[in-house]
Protein backbone atom coordinates (compact mmCIF):
# COMPACT_ATOMS: atom_id res chain seq x y z
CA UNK A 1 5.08 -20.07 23.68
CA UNK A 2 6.38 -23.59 23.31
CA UNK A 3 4.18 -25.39 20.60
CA UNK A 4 2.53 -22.42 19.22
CA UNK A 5 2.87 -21.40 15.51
CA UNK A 6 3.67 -17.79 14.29
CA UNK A 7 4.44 -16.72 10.77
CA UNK A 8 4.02 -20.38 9.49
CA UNK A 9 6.92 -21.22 12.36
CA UNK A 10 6.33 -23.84 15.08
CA UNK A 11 8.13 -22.42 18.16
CA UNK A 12 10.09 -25.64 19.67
CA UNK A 13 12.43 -24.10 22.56
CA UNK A 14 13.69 -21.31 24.23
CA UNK A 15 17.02 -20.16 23.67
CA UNK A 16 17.39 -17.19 26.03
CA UNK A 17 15.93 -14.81 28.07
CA UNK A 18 16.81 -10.80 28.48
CA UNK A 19 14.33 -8.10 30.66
CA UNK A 20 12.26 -7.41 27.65
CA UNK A 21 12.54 -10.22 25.19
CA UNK A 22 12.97 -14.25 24.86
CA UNK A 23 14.34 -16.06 22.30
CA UNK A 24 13.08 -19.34 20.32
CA UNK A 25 14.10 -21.51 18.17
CA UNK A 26 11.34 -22.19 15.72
CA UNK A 27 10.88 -24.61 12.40
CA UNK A 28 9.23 -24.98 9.38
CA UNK A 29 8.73 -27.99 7.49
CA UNK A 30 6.80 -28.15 3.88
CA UNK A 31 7.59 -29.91 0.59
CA UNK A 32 10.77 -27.34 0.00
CA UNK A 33 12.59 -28.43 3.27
CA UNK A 34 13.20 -27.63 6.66
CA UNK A 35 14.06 -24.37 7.81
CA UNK A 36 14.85 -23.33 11.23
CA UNK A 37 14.82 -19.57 12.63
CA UNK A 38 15.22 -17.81 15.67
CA UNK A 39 12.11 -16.05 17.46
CA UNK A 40 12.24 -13.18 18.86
CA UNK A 41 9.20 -12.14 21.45
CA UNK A 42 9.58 -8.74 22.93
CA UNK A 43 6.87 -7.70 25.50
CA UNK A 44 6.94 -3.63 26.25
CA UNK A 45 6.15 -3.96 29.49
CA UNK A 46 6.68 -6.82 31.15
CA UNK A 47 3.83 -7.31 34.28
CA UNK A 48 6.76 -5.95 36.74
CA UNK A 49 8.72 -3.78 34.55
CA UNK A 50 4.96 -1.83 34.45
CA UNK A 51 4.47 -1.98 38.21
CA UNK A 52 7.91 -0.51 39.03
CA UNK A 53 7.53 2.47 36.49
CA UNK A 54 4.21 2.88 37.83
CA UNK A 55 5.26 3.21 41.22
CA UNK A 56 8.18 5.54 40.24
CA UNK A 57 5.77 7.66 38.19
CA UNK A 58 3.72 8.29 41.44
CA UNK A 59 1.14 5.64 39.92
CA UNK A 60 0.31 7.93 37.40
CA UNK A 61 -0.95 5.92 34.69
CA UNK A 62 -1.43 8.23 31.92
CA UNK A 63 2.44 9.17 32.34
CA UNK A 64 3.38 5.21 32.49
CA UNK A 65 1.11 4.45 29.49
CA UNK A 66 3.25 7.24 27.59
CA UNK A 67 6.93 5.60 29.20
CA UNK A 68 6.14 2.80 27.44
CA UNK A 69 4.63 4.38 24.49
CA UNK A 70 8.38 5.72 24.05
CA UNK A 71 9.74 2.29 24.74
CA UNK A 72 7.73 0.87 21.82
CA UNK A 73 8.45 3.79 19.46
CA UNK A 74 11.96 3.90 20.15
CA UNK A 75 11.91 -0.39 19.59
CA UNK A 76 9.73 0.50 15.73
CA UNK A 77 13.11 2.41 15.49
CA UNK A 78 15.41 0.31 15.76
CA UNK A 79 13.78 -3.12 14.21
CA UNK A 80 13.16 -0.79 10.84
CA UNK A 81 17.06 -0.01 11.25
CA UNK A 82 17.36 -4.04 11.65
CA UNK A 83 15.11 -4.65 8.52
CA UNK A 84 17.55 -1.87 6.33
CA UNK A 85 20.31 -3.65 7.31
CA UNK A 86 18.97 -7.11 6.10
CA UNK A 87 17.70 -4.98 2.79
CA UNK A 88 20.86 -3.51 2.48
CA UNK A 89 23.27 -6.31 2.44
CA UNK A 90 25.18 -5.83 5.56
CA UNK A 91 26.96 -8.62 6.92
CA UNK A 92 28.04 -9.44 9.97
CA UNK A 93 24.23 -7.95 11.87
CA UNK A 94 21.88 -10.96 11.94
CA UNK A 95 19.25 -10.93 9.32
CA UNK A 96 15.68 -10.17 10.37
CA UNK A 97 13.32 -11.09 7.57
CA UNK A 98 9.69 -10.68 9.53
CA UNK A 99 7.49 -9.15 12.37
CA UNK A 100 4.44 -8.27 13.53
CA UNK A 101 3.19 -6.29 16.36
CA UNK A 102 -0.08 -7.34 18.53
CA UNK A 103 -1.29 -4.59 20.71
CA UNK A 104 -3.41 -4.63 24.10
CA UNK A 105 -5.30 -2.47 26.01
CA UNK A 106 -5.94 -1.93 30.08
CA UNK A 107 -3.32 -2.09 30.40
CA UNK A 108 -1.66 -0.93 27.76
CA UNK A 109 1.17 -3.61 26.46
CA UNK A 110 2.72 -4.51 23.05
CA UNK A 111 3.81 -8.24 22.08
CA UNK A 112 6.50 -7.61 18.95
CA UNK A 113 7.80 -10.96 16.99
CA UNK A 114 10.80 -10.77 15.00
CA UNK A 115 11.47 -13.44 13.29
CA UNK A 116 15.55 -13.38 12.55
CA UNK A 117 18.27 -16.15 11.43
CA UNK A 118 18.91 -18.67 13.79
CA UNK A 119 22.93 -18.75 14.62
CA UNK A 120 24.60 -21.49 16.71
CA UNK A 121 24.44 -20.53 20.52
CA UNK A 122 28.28 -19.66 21.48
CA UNK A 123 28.97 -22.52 24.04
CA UNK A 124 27.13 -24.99 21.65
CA UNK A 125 29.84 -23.63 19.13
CA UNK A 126 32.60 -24.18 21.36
CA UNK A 127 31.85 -27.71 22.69
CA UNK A 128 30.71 -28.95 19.08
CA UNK A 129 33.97 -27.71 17.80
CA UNK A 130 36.06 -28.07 20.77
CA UNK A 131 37.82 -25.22 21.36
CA UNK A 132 40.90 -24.16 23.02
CA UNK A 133 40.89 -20.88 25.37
CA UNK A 134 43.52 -20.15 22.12
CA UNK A 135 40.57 -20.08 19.72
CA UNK A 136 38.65 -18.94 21.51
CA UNK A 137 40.50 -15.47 21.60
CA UNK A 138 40.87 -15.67 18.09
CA UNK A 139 37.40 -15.96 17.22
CA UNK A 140 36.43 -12.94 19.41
CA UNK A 141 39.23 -11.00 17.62
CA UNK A 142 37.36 -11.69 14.50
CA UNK A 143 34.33 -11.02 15.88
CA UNK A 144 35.95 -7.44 16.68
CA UNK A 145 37.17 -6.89 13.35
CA UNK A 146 33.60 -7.93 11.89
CA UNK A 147 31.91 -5.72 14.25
CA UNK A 148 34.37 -2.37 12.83
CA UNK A 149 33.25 -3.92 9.33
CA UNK A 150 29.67 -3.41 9.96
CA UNK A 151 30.04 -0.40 11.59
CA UNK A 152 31.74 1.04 8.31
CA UNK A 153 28.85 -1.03 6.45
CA UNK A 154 26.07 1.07 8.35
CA UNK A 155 27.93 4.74 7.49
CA UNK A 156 27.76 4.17 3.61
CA UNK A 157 24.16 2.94 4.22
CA UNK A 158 21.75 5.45 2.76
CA UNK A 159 20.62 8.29 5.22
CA UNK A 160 16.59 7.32 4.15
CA UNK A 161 17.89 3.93 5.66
């Protein structure tokens, strides 16, 4: 992915890995500015992740195909719930302003991009600021109390949200 441009955004490094999806820091530069966001490339499945549901579906591929079908369905879900949030005002979720969805066949595999706000990894915080273990429990208290905040944020959200 390194080097490669998606929605205008040259991706320049990773920033994390999970089981389904990486993370990259990407920028934009025209004559308005510089803008840097955060990348997010979700593959439904993963070469292994299909191999082991395989297996455990008696290597019934119809019946994979439609695990992951539910996978991906249940992912739509949740990045339209992402985008309401962002269209809704409410703070304290991380904004996701794009994405797209390239699908592939034999097998059957989705790429999603989400293309979100890029925030200042959590150790890079805490060296750059230099942090005591004191602060350090202070900021996750506020991260707590932020976290209740959007949680009361989401229940006055409209229900077509």
């Amino acid at each position: 992915m390194i080097g490669r441009e998606v929605f205008g955004y040259r991706v320049e490094e990773l920033i994390g890995k999970g089981s389904f999806a990486s993370v990259y820091k990407v920028k934009k530069e025209n004559e308005s500015g510089t803008y840097v966001r955060a990348l997010k490339h979700i593959v439904i499945p993963e070469k292994t992740q299909y191999l082991k549901i395989w297996n455990a579906m008696g290597k019934d591929t119809e019946k994979t195909e439609q695990y992951f079908e539910n996978v991906f369905q249940e992912t739509m879900q949740e990045i339209q719930l992402m985008h309401a949030f962002t269209e809704n005002g409410v703070r304290n979720i991380v904004p996701c302003y794009e994405n797209d969805v390239i699908r592939h066949e034999n097998p059957k595999r989705y790429e999603i991009f989400l293309l979100m706000e890029y925030l200042t990894p959590l150790s890079v915080y805490i060296s750059q600021n230099e942090l005591v273990l004191n602060d350090v429990f202070e900021l996750g208290d506020r991260k707590s109390t932020r976290l209740n905040s959007s949680h009361s944020d989401v229940s006055r959200m409209p229900s077509s949200a």
